[in-house]
PDB file of N, CA and C in Angstrom:
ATOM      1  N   UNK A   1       7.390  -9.298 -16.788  1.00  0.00           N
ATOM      2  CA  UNK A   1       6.845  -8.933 -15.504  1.00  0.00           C
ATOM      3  C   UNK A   1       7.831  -9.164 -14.367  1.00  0.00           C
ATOM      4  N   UNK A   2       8.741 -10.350 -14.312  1.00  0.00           N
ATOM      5  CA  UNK A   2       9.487 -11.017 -13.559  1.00  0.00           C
ATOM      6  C   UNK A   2      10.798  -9.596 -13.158  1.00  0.00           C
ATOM      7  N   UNK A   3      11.086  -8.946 -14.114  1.00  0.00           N
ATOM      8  CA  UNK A   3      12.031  -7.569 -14.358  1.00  0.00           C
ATOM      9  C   UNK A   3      11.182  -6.431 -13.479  1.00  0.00           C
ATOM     10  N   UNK A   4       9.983  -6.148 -13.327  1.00  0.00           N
ATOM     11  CA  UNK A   4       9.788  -4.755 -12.988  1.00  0.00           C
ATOM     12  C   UNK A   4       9.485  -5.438 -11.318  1.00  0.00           C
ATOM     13  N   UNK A   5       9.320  -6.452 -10.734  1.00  0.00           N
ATOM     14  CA  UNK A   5       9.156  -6.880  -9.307  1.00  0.00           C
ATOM     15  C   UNK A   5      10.316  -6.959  -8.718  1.00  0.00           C
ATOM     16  N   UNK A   6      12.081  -7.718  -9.525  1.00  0.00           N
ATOM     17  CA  UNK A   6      13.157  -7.457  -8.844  1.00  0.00           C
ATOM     18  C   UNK A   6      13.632  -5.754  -9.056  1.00  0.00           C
ATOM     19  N   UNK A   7      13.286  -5.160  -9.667  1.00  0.00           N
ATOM     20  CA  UNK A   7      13.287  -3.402  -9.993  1.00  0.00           C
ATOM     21  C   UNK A   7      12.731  -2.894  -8.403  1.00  0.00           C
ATOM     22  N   UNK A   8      11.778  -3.311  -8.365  1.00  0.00           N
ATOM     23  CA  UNK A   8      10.802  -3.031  -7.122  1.00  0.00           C
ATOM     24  C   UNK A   8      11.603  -2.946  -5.634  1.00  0.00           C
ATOM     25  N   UNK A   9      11.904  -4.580  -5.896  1.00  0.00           N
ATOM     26  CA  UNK A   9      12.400  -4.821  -4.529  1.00  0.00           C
ATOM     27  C   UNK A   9      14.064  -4.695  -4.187  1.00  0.00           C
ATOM     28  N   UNK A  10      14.766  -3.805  -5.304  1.00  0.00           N
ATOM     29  CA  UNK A  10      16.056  -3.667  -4.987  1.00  0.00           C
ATOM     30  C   UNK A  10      15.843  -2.171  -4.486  1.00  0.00           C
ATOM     31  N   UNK A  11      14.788  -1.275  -4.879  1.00  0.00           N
ATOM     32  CA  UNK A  11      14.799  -0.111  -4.203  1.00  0.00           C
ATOM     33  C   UNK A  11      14.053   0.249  -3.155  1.00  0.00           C
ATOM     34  N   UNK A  12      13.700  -0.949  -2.627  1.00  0.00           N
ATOM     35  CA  UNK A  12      12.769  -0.942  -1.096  1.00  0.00           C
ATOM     36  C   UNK A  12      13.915  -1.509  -0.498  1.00  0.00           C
ATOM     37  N   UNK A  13      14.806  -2.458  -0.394  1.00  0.00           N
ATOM     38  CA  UNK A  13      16.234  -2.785   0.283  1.00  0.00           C
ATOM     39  C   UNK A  13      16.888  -1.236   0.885  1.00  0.00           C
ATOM     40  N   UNK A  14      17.238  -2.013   2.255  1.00  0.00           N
ATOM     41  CA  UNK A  14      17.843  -0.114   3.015  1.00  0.00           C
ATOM     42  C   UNK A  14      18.961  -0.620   2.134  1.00  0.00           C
ATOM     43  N   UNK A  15      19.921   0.928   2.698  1.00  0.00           N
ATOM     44  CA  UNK A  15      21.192   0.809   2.374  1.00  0.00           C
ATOM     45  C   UNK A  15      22.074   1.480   3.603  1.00  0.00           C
ATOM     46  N   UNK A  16      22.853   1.059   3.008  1.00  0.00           N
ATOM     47  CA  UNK A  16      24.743   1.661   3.975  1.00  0.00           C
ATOM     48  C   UNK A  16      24.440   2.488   4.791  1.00  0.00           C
ATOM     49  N   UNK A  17      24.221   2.422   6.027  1.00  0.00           N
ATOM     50  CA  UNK A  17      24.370   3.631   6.584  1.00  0.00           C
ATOM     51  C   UNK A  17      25.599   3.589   7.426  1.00  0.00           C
ATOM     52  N   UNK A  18      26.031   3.005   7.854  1.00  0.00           N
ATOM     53  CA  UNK A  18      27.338   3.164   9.239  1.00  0.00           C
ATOM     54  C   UNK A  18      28.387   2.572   8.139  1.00  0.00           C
ATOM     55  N   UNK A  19      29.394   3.545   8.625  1.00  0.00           N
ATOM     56  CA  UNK A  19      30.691   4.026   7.896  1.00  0.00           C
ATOM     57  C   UNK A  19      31.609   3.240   9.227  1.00  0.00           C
ATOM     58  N   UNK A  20      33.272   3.052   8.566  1.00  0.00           N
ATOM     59  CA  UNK A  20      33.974   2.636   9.241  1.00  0.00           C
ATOM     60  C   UNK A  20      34.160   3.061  10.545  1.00  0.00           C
ATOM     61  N   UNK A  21      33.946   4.709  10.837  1.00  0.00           N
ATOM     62  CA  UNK A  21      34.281   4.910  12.129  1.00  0.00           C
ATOM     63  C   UNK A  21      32.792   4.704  13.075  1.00  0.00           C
ATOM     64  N   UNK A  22      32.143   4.529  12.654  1.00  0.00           N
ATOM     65  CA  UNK A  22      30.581   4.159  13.345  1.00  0.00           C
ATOM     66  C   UNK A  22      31.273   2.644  13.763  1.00  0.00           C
ATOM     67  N   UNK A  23      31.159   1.752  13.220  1.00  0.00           N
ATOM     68  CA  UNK A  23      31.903   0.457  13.673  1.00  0.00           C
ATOM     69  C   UNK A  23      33.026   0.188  14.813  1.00  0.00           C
ATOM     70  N   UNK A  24      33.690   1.046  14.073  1.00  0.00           N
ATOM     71  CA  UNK A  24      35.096   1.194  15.083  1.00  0.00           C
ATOM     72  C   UNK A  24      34.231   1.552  16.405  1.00  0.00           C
ATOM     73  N   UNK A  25      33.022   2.352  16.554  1.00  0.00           N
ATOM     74  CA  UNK A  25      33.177   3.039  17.938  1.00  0.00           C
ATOM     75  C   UNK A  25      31.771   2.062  18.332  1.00  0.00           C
ATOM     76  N   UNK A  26      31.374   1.586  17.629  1.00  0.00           N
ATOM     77  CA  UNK A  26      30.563   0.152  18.090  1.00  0.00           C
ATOM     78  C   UNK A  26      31.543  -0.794  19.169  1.00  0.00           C
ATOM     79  N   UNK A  27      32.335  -1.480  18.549  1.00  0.00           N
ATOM     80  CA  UNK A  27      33.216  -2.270  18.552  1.00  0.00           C
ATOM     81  C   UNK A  27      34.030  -1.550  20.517  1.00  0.00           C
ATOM     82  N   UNK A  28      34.676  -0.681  19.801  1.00  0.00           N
ATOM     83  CA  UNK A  28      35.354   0.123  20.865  1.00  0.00           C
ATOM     84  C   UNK A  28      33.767   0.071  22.350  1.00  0.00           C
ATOM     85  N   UNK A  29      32.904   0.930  22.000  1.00  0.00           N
ATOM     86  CA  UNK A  29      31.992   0.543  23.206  1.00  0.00           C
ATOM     87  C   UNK A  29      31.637  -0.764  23.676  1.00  0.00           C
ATOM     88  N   UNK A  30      31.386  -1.790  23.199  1.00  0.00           N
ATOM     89  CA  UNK A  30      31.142  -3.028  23.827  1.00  0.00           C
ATOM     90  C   UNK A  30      32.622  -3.506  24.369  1.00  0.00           C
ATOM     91  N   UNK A  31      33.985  -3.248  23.758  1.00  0.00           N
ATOM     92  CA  UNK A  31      34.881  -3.855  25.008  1.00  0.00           C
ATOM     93  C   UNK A  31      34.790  -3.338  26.292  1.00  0.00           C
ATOM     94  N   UNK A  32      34.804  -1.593  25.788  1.00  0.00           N
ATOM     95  CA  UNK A  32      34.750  -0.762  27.274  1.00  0.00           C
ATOM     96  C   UNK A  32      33.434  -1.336  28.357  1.00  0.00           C
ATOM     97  N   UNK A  33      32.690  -1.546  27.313  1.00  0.00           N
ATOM     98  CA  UNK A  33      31.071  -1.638  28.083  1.00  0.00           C
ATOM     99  C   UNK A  33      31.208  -3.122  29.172  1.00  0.00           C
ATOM    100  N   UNK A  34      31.670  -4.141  28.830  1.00  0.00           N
ATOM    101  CA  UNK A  34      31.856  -5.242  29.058  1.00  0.00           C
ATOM    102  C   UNK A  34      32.735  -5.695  30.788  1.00  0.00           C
ATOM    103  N   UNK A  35      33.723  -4.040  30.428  1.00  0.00           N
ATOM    104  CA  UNK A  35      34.391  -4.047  31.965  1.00  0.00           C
ATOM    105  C   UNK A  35      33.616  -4.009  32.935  1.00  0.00           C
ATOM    106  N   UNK A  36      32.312  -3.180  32.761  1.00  0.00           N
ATOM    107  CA  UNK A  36      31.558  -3.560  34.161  1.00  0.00           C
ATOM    108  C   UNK A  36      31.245  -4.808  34.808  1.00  0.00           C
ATOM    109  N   UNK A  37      31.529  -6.095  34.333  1.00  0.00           N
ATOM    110  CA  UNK A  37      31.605  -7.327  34.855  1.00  0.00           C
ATOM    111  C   UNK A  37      32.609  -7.765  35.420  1.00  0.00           C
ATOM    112  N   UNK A  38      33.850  -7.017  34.878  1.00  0.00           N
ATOM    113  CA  UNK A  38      35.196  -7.208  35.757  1.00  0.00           C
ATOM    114  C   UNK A  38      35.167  -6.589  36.485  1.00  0.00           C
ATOM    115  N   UNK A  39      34.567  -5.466  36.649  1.00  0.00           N
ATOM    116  CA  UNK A  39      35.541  -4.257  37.643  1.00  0.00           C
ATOM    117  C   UNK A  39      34.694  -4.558  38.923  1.00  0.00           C
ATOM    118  N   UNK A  40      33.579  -5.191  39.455  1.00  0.00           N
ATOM    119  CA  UNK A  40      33.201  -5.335  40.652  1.00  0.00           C
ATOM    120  C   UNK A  40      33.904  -5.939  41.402  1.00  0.00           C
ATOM    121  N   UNK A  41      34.861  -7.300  41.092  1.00  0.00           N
ATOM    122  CA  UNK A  41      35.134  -7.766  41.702  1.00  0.00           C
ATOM    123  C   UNK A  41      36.900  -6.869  42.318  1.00  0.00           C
ATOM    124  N   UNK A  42      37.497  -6.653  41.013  1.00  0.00           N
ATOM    125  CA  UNK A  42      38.812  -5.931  41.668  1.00  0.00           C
ATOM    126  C   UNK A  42      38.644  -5.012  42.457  1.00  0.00           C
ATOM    127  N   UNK A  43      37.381  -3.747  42.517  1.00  0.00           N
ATOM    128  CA  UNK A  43      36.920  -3.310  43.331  1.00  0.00           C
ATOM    129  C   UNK A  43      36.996  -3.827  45.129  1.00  0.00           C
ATOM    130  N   UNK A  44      36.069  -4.484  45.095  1.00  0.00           N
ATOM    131  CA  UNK A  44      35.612  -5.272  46.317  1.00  0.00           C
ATOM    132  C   UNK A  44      37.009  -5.756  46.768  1.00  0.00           C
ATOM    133  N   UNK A  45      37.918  -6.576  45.939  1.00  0.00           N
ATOM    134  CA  UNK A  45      38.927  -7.096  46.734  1.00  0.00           C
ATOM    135  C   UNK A  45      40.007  -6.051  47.245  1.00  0.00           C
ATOM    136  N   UNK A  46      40.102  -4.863  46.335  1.00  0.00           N
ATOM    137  CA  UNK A  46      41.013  -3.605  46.743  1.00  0.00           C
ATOM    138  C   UNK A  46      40.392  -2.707  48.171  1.00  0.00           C
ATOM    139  N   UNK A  47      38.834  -2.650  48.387  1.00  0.00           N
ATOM    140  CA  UNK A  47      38.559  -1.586  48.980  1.00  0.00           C
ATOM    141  C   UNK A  47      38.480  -1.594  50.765  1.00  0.00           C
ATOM    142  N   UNK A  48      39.100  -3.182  51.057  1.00  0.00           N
ATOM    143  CA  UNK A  48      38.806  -3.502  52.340  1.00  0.00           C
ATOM    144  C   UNK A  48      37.607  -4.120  53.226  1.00  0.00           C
ATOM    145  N   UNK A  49      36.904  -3.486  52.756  1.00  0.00           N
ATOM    146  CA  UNK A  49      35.075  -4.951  53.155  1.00  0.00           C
ATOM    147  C   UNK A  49      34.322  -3.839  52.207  1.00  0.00           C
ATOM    148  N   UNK A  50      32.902  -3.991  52.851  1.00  0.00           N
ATOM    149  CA  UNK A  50      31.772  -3.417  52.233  1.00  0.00           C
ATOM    150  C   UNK A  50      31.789  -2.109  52.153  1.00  0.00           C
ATOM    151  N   UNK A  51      32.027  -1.547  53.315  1.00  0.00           N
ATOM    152  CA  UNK A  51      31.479   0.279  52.862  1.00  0.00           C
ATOM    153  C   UNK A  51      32.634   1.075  51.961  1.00  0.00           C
ATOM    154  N   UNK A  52      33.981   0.740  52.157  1.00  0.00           N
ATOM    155  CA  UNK A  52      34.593   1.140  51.319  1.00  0.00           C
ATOM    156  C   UNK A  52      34.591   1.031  49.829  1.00  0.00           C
ATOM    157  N   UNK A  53      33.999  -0.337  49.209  1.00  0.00           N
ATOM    158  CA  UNK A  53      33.349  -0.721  48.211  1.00  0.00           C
ATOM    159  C   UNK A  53      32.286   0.254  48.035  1.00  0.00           C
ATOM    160  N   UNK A  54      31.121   0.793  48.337  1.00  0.00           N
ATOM    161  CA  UNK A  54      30.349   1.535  47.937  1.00  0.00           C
ATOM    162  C   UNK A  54      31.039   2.932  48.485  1.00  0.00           C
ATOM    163  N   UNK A  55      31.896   3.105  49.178  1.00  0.00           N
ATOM    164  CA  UNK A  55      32.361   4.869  48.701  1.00  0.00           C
ATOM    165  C   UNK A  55      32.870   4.906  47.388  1.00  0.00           C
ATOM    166  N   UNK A  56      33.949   4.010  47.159  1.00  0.00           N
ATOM    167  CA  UNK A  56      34.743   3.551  45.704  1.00  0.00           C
ATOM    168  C   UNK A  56      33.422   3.821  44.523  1.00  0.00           C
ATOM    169  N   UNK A  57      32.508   3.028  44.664  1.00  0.00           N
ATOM    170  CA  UNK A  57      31.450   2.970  43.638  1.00  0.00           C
ATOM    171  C   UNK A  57      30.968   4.477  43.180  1.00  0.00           C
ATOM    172  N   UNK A  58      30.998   5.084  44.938  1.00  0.00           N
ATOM    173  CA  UNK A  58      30.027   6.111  44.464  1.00  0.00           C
ATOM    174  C   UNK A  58      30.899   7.440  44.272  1.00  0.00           C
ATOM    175  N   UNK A  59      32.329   7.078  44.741  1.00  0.00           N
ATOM    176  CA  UNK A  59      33.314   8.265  43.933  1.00  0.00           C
ATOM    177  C   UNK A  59      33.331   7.933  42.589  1.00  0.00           C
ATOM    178  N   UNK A  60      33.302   7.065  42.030  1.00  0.00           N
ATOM    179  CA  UNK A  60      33.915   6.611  40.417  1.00  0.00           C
ATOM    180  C   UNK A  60      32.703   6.837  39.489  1.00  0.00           C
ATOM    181  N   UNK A  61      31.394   6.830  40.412  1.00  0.00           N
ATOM    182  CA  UNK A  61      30.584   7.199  39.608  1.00  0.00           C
ATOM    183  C   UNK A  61      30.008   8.640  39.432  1.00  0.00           C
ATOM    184  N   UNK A  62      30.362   9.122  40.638  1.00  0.00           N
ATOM    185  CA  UNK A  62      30.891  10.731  40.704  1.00  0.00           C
ATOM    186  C   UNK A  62      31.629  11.203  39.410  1.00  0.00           C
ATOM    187  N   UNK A  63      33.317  11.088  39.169  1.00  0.00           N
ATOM    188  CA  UNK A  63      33.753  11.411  38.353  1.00  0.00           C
ATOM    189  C   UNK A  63      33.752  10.765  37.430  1.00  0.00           C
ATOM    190  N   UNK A  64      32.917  10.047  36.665  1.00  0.00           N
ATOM    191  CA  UNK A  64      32.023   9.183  35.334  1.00  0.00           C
ATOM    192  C   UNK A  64      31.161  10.886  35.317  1.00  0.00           C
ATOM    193  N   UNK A  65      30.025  11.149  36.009  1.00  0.00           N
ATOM    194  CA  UNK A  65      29.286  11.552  35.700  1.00  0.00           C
ATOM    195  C   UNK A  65      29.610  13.375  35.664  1.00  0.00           C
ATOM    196  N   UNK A  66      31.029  13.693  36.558  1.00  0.00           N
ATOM    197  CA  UNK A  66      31.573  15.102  36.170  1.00  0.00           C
ATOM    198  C   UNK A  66      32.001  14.698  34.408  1.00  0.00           C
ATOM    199  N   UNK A  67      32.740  13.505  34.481  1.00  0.00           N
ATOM    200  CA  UNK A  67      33.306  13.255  32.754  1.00  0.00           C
ATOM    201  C   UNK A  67      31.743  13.683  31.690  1.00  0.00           C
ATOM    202  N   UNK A  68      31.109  13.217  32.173  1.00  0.00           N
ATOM    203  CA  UNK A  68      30.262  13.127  31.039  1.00  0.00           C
ATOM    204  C   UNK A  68      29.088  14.513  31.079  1.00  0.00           C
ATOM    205  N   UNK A  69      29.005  15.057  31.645  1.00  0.00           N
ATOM    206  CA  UNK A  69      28.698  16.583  31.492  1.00  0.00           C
ATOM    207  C   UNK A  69      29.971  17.457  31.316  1.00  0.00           C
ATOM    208  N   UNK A  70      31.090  17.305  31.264  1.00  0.00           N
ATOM    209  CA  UNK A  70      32.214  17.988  30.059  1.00  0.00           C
ATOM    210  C   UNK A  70      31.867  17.645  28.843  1.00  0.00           C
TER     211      UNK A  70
END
């Protein structure tokens, strides 16, 4: 009996789905992803005070968002 329950439960176990380049682009997104905690501040100290900081923001997120409808 002990044979047809591990039978059972080795074919209810998922399997493999993400392949090396699935990983790689895991991996690759969380460094990229992570810059948004750096980049406020080099921002802010490059742009001169406040409003230039939010033109900066809202050009970069401008051409983010032309990038990503190509």
């Amino acid at each position: 009996m002990s044979g047809s329950n591990s039978a059972a439960v080795n074919e209810a176990a998922p399997g493999q789905v993400l392949g090396l380049g699935d990983a790689t682009a895991i991996i690759v997104g969380l460094i990229i992803g992570a810059g948004i905690f750096k980049a406020p501040s080099t921002v802010a100290a490059r742009s001169g005070g406040e409003m230039g900081m939010v033109v900066w923001w809202i050009a970069g997120g401008l051409l983010s968002l032309n990038g990503a409808m190509c």
